[in-house]
C-alpha atoms as a PDB file:
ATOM      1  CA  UNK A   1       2.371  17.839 -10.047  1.00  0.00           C
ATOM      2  CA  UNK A   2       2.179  18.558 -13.900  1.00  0.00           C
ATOM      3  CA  UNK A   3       0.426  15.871 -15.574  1.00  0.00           C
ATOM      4  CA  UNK A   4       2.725  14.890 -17.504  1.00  0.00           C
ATOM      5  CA  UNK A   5       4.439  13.564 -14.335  1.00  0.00           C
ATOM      6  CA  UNK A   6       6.740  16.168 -14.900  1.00  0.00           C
ATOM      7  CA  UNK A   7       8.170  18.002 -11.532  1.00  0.00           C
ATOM      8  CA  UNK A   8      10.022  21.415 -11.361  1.00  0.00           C
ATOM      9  CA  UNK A   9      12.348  19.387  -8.903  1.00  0.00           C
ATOM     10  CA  UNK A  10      12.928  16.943 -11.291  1.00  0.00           C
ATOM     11  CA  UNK A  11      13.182  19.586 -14.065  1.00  0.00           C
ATOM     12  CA  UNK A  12      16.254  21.015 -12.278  1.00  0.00           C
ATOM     13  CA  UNK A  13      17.520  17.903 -10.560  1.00  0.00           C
ATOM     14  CA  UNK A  14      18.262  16.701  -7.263  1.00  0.00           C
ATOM     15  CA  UNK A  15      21.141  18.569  -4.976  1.00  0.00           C
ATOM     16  CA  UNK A  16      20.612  21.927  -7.508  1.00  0.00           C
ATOM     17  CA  UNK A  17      21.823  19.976 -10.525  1.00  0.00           C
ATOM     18  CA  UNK A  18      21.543  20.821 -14.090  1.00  0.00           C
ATOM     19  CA  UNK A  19      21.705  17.693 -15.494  1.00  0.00           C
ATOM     20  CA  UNK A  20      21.282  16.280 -18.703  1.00  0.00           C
ATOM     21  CA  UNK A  21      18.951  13.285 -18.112  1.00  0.00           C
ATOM     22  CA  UNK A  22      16.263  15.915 -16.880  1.00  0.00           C
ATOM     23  CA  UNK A  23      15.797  17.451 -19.795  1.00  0.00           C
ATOM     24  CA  UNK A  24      14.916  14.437 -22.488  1.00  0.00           C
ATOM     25  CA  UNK A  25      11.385  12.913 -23.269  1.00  0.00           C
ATOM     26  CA  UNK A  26      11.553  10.229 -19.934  1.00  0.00           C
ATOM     27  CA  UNK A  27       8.777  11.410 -17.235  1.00  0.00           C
ATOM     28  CA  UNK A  28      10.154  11.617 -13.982  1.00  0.00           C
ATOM     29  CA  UNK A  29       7.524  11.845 -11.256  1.00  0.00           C
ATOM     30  CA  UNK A  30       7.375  13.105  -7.775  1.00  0.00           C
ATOM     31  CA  UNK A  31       6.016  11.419  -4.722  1.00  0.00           C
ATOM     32  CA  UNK A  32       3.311  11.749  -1.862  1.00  0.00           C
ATOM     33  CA  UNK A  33       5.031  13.865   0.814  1.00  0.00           C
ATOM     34  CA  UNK A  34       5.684  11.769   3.767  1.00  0.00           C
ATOM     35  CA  UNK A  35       7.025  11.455   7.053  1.00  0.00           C
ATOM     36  CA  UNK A  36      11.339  10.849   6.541  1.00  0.00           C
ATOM     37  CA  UNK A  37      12.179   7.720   7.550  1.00  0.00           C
ATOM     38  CA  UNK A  38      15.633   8.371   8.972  1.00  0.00           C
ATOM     39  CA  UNK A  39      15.063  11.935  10.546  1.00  0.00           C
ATOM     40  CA  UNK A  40      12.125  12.777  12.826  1.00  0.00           C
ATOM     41  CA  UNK A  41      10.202  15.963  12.455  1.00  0.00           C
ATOM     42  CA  UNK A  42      11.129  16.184   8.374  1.00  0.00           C
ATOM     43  CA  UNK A  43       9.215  15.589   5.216  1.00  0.00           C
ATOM     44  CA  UNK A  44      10.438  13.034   2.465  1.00  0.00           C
ATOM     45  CA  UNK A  45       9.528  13.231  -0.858  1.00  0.00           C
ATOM     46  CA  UNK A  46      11.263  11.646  -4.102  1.00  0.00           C
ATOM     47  CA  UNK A  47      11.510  12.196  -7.581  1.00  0.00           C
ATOM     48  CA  UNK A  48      11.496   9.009  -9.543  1.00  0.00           C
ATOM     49  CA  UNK A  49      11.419   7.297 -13.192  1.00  0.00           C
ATOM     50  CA  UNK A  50      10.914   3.699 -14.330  1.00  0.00           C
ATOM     51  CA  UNK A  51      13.780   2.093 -15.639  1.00  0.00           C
ATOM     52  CA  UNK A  52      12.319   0.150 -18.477  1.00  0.00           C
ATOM     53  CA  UNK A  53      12.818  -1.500 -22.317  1.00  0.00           C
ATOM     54  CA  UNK A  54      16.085  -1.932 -24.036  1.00  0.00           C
ATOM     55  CA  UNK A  55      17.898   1.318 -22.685  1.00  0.00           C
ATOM     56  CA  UNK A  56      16.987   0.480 -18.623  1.00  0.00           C
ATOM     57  CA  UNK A  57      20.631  -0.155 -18.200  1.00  0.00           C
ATOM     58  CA  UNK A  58      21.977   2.795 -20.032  1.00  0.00           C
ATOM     59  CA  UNK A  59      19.752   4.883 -18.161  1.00  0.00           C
ATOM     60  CA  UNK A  60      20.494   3.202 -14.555  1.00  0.00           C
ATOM     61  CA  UNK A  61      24.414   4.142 -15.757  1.00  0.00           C
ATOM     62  CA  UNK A  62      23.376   7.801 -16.128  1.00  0.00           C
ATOM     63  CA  UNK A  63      20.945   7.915 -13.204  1.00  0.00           C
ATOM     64  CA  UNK A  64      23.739   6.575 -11.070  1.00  0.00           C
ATOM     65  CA  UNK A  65      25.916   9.291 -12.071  1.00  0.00           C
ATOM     66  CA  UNK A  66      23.116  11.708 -11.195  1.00  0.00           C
ATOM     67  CA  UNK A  67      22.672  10.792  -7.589  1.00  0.00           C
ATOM     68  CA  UNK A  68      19.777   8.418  -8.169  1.00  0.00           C
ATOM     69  CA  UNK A  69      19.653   5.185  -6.649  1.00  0.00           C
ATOM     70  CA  UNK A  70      17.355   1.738  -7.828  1.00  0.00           C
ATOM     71  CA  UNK A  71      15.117  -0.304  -6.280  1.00  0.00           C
ATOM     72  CA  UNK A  72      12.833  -2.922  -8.103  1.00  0.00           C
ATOM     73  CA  UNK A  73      12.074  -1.239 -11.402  1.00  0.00           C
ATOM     74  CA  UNK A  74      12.629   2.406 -10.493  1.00  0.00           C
ATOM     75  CA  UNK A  75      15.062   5.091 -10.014  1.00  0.00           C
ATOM     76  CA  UNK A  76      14.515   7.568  -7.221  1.00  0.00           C
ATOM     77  CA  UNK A  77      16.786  10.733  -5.760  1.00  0.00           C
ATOM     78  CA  UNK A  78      15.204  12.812  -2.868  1.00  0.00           C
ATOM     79  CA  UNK A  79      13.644  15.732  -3.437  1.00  0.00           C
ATOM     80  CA  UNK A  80      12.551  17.185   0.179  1.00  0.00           C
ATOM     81  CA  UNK A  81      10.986  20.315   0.640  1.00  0.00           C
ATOM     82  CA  UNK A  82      13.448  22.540   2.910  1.00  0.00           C
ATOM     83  CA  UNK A  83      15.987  19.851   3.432  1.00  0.00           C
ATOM     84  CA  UNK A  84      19.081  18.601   1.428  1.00  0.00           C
ATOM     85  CA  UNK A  85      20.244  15.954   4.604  1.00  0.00           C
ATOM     86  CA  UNK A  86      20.827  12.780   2.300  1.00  0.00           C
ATOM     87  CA  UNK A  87      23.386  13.321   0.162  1.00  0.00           C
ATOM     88  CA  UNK A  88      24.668  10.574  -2.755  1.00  0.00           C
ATOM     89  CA  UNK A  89      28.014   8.854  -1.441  1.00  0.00           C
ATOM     90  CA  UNK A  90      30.693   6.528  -3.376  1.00  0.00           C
ATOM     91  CA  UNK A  91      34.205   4.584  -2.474  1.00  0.00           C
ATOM     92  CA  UNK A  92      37.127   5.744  -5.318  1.00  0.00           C
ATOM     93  CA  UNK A  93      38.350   2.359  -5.380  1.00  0.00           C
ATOM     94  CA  UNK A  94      41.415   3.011  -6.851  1.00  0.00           C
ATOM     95  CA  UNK A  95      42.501   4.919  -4.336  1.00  0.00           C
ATOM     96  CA  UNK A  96      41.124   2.927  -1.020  1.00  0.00           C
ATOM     97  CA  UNK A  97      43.538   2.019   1.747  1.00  0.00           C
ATOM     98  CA  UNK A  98      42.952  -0.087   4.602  1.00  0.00           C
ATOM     99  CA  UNK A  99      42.299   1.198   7.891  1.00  0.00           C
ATOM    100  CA  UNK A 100      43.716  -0.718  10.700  1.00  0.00           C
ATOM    101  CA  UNK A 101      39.856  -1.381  11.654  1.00  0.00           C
ATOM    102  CA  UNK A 102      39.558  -2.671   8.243  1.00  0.00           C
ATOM    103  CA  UNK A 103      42.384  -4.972   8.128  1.00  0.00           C
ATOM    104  CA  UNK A 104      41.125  -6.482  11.357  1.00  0.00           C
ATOM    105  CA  UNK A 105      37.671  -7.217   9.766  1.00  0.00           C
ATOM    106  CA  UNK A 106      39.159  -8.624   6.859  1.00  0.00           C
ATOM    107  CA  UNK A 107      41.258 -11.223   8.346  1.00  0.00           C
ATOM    108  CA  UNK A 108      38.595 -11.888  11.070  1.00  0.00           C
ATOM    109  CA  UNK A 109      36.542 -12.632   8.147  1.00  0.00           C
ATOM    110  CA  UNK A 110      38.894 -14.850   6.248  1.00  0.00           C
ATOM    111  CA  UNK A 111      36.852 -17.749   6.313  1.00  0.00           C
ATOM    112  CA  UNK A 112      34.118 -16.312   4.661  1.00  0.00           C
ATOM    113  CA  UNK A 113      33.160 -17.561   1.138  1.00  0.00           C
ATOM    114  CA  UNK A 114      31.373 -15.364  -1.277  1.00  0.00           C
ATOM    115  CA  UNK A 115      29.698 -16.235  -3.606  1.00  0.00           C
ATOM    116  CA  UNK A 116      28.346 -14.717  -6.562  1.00  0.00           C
ATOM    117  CA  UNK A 117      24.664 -16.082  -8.044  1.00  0.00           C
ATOM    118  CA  UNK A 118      21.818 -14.670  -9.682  1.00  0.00           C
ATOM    119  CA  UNK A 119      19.629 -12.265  -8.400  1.00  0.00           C
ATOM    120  CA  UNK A 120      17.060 -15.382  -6.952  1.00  0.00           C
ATOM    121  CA  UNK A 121      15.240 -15.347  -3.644  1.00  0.00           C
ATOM    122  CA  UNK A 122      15.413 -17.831  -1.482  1.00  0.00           C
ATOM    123  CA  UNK A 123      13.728 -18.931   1.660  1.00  0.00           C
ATOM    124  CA  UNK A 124      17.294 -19.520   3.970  1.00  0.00           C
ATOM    125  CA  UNK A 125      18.197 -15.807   2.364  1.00  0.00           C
ATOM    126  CA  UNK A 126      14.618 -14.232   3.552  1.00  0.00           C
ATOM    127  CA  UNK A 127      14.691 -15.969   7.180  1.00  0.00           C
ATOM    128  CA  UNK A 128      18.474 -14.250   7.355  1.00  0.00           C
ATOM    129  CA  UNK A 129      16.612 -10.741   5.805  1.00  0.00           C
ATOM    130  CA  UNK A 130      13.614 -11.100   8.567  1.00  0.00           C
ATOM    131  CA  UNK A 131      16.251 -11.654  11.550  1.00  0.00           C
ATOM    132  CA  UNK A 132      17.995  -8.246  10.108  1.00  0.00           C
ATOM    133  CA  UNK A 133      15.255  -6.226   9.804  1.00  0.00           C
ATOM    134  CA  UNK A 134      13.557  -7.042  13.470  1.00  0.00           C
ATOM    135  CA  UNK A 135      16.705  -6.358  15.157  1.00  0.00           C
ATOM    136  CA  UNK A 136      18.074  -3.524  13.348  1.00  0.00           C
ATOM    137  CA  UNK A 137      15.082  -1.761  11.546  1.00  0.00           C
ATOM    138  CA  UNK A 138      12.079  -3.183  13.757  1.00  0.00           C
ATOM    139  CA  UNK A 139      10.043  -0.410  13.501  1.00  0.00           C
ATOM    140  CA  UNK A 140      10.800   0.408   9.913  1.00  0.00           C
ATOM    141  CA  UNK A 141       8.910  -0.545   7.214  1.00  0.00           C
ATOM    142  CA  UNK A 142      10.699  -3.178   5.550  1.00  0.00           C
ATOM    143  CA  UNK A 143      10.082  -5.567   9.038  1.00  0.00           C
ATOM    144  CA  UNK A 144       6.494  -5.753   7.712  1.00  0.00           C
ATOM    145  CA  UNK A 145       7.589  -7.329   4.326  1.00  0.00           C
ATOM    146  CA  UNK A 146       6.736 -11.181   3.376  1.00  0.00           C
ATOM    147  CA  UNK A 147       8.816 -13.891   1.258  1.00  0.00           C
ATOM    148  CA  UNK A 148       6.703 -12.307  -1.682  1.00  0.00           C
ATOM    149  CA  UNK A 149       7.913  -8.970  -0.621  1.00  0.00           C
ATOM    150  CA  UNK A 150      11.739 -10.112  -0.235  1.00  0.00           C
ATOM    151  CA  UNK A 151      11.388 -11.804  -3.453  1.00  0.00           C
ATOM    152  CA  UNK A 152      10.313  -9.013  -5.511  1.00  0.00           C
ATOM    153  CA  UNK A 153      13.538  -6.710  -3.900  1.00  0.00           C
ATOM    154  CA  UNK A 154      16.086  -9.452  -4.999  1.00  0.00           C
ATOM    155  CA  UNK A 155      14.634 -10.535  -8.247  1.00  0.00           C
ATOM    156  CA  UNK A 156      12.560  -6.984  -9.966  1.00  0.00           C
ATOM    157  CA  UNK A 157      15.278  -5.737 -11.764  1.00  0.00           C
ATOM    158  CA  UNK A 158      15.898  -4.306 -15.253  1.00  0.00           C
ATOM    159  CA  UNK A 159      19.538  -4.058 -15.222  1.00  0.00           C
ATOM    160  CA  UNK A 160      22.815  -6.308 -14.281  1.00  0.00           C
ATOM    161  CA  UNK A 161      21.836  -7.236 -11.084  1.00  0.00           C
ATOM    162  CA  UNK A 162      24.355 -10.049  -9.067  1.00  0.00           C
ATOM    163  CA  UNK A 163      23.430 -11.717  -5.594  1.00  0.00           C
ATOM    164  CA  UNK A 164      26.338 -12.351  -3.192  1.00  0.00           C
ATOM    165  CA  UNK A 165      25.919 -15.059  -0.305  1.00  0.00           C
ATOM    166  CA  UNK A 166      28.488 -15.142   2.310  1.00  0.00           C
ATOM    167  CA  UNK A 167      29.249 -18.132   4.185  1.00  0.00           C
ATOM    168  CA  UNK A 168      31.574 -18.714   6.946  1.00  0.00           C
ATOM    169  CA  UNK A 169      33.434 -22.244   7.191  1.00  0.00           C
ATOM    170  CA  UNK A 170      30.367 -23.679   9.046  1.00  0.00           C
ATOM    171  CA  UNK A 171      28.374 -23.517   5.694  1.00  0.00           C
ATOM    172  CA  UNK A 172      25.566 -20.527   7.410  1.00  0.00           C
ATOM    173  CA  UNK A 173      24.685 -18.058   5.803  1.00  0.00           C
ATOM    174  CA  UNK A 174      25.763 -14.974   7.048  1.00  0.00           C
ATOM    175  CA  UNK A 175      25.410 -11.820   4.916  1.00  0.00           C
ATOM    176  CA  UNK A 176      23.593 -11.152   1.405  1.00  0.00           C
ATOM    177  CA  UNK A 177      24.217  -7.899  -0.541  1.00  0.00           C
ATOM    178  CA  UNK A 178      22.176  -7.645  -4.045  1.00  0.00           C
ATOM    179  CA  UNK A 179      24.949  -5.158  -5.990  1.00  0.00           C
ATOM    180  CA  UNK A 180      24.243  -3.613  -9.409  1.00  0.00           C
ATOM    181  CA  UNK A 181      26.775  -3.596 -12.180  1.00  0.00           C
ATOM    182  CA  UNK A 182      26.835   0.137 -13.312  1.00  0.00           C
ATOM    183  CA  UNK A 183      29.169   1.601 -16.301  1.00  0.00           C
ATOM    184  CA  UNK A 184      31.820   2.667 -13.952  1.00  0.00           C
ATOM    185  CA  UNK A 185      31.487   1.003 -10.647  1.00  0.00           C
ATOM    186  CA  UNK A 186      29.546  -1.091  -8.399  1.00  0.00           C
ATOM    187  CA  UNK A 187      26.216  -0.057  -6.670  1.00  0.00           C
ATOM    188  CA  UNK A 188      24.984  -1.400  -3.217  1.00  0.00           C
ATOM    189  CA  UNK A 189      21.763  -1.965  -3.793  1.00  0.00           C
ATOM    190  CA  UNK A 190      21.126  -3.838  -0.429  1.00  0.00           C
ATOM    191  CA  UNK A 191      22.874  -6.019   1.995  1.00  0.00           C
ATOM    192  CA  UNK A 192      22.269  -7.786   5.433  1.00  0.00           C
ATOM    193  CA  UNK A 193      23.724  -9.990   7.519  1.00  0.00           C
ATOM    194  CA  UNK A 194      23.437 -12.076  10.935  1.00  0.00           C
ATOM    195  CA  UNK A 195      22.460  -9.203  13.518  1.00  0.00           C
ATOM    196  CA  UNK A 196      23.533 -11.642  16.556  1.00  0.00           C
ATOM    197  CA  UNK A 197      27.297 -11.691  15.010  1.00  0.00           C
ATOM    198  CA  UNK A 198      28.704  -8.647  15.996  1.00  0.00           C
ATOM    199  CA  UNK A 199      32.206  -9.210  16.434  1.00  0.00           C
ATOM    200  CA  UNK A 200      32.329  -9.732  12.576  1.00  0.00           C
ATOM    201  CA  UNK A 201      31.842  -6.140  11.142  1.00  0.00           C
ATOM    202  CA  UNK A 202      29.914  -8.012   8.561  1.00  0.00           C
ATOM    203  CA  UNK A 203      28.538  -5.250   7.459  1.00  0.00           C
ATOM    204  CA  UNK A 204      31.923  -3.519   6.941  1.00  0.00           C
ATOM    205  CA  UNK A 205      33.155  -6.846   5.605  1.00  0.00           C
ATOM    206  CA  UNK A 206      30.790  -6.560   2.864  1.00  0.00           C
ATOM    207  CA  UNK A 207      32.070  -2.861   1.322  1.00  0.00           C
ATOM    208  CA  UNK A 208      35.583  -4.237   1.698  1.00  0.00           C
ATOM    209  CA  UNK A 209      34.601  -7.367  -0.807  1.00  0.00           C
ATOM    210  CA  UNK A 210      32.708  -4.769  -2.844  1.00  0.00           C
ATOM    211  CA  UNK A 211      35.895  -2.407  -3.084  1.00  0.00           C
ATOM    212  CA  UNK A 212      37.969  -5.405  -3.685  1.00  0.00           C
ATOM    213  CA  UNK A 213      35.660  -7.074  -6.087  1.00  0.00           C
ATOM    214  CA  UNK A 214      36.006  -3.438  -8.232  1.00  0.00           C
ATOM    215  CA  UNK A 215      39.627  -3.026  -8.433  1.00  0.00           C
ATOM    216  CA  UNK A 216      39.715  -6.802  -9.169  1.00  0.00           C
ATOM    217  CA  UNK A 217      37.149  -6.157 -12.168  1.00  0.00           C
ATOM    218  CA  UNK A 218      38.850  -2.276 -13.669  1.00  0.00           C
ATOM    219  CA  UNK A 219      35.977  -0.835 -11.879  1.00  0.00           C
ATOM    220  CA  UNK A 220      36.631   2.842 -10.462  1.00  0.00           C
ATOM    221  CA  UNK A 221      33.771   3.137  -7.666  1.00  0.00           C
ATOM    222  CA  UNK A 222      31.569   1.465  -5.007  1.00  0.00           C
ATOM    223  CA  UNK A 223      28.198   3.091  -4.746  1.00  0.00           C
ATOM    224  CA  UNK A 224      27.329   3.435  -1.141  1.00  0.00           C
ATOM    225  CA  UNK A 225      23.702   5.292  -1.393  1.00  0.00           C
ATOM    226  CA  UNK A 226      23.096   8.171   0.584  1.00  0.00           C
ATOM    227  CA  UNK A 227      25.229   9.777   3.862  1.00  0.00           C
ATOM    228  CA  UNK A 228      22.343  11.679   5.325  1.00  0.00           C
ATOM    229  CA  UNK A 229      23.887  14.327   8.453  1.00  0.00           C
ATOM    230  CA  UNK A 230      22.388  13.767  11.706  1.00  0.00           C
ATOM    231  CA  UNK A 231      21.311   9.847  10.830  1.00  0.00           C
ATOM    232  CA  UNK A 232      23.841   7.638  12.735  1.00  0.00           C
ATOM    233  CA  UNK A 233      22.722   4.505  10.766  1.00  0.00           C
ATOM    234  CA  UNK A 234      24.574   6.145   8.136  1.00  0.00           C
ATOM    235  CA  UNK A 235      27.431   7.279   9.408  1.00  0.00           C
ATOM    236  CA  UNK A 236      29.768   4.188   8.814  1.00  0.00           C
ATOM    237  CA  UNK A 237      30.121   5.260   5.148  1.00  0.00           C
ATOM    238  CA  UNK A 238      32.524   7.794   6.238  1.00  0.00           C
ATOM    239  CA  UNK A 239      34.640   5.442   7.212  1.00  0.00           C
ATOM    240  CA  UNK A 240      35.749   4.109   3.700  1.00  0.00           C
ATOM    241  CA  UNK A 241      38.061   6.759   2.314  1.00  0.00           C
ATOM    242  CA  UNK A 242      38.330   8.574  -0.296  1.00  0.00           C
ATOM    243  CA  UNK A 243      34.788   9.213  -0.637  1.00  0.00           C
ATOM    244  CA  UNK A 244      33.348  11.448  -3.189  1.00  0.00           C
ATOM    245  CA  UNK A 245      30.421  13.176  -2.526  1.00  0.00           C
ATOM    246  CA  UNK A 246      27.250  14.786  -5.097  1.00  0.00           C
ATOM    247  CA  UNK A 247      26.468  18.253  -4.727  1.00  0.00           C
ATOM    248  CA  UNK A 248      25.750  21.409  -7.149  1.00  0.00           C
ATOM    249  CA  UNK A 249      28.881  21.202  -8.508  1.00  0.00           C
ATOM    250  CA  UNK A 250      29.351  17.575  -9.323  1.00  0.00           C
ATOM    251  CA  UNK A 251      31.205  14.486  -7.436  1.00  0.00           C
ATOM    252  CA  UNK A 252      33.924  15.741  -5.072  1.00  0.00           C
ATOM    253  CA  UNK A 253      35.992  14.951  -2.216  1.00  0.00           C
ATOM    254  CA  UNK A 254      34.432  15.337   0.947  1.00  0.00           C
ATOM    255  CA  UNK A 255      37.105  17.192   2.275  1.00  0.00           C
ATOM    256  CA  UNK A 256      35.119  20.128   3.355  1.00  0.00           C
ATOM    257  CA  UNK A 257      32.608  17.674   5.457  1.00  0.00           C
ATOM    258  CA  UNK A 258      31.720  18.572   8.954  1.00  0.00           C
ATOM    259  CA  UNK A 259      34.275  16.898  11.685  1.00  0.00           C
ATOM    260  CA  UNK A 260      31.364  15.025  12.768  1.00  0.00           C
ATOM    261  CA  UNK A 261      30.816  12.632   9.991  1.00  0.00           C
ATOM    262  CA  UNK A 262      34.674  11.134  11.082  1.00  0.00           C
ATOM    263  CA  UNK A 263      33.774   9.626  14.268  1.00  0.00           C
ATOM    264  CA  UNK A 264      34.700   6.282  14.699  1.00  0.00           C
ATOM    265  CA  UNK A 265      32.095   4.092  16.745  1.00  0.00           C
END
């Protein structure tokens, strides 16, 4: 790595880009290689930046834009040697219709009561995030993390940064999601929910109150993260249509996707 924590992959950009935020005086570095986390046998590494001062939110608008995602104080994009799998995802909101899967969640979850706080940890919200991450993610890395851990996710952040409970009529808590307020959309930082309730779709239920929350608000997309082929943890993003995809050529239509990423489960 140049010393100057300047990377030839971060020179050019993430997903063959020739972007504009590469090329001013910021340092963008590149990580450690290590083992991928979502596909076995590959290599992860990142290129990231700290999003800091008076312009962190500017910067989080164009990093967005770029592919890059935020968590705590930092900005990161993959950069993998000899692998391009996760690629940058978002919801036109605008444009979203209702599947008949989605209508079903949404009036299954018509009870539920969101609402919107500030980005503050609490301990109901971390017993909720532990319960989550041992069922779904219990080998993953994020099980291992403390209240101090949790706390720092929810409440290290530079930019707009809202925290949404949801409640059903029985006063639980059922689902969080931490969501970023970005120049032109909404950005899913993180979310979680009860892992016992699955006849909810809370999970689903949660990108529907997104998409709604951004038409609601003038807001043109929901930032879903990355849609990474072969991962099926990731595959339920292709089920919120139309979804624009990054690549070389900018934010498109995933029209030309593989027939794979459409299966319903």
């Amino acid at each position: 790595m140049d010393p100057r924590g300047c990377t030839e992959p971060a020179l050019n950009g993430p997903y063959g880009m020739k972007h504009d935020i590469f090329h001013d005086s910021r340092f963008f570095f590149a990580t450690a290689p290590l083992p991928c986390p979502y596909l076995p046998g590959r290599i992860e590494r990142r290129v990231v930046t700290e999003l800091s001062g008076r312009e962190a939110m500017s910067l989080n608008d164009r990093l967005s834009l770029a592919g890059f995602r935020r968590s705590h104080g930092i900005c990161y994009a993959p950069a993998c040697p000899d692998c391009n799998a996760c690629v940058p995802v978002r919801i036109v909101a605008p444009e979203f219709h209702m599947t008949r899967s989605h209508r079903r969640i949404w009036r299954m979850n018509a009870d539920i009561d969101a609402d919107v706080r500030d980005p503050v940890a609490t301990n109901e919200q971390f017993a909720l995030f532990a319960d989550y991450q041992a069922v779904r993610h219990g080998d993953g890395d994020m099980a291992k993390m403390d209240f101090l851990d949790y706390q720092a996710l929810v409440e290290d952040t530079p930019v707009e940064t809202e925290l949404v409970e949801f409640r059903g009529a029985d006063g639980l808590l059922a689902a969080v999601c931490v969501v970023d307020r970005v120049d032109n959309g909404l950005s899913a930082v993180y979310s979680f929910f009860d892992p016992e309730d699955r006849k909810r779709g809370l999970g689903s239920y949660i990108i529907l109150w997104l998409v709604d929350r951004a038409r609601a608000a003038g807001l043109d997309y929901v930032y879903l993260g990355f849609w990474i082929d072969g991962c099926d943890k990731m595959a339920y993003k292709a089920r919120f249509q139309p979804l624009e995809l990054l690549g070389a050529d900018g934010w498109q239509l995933q029209d030309d996707l593989s027939p794979p990423m459409f299966t319903e489960s």
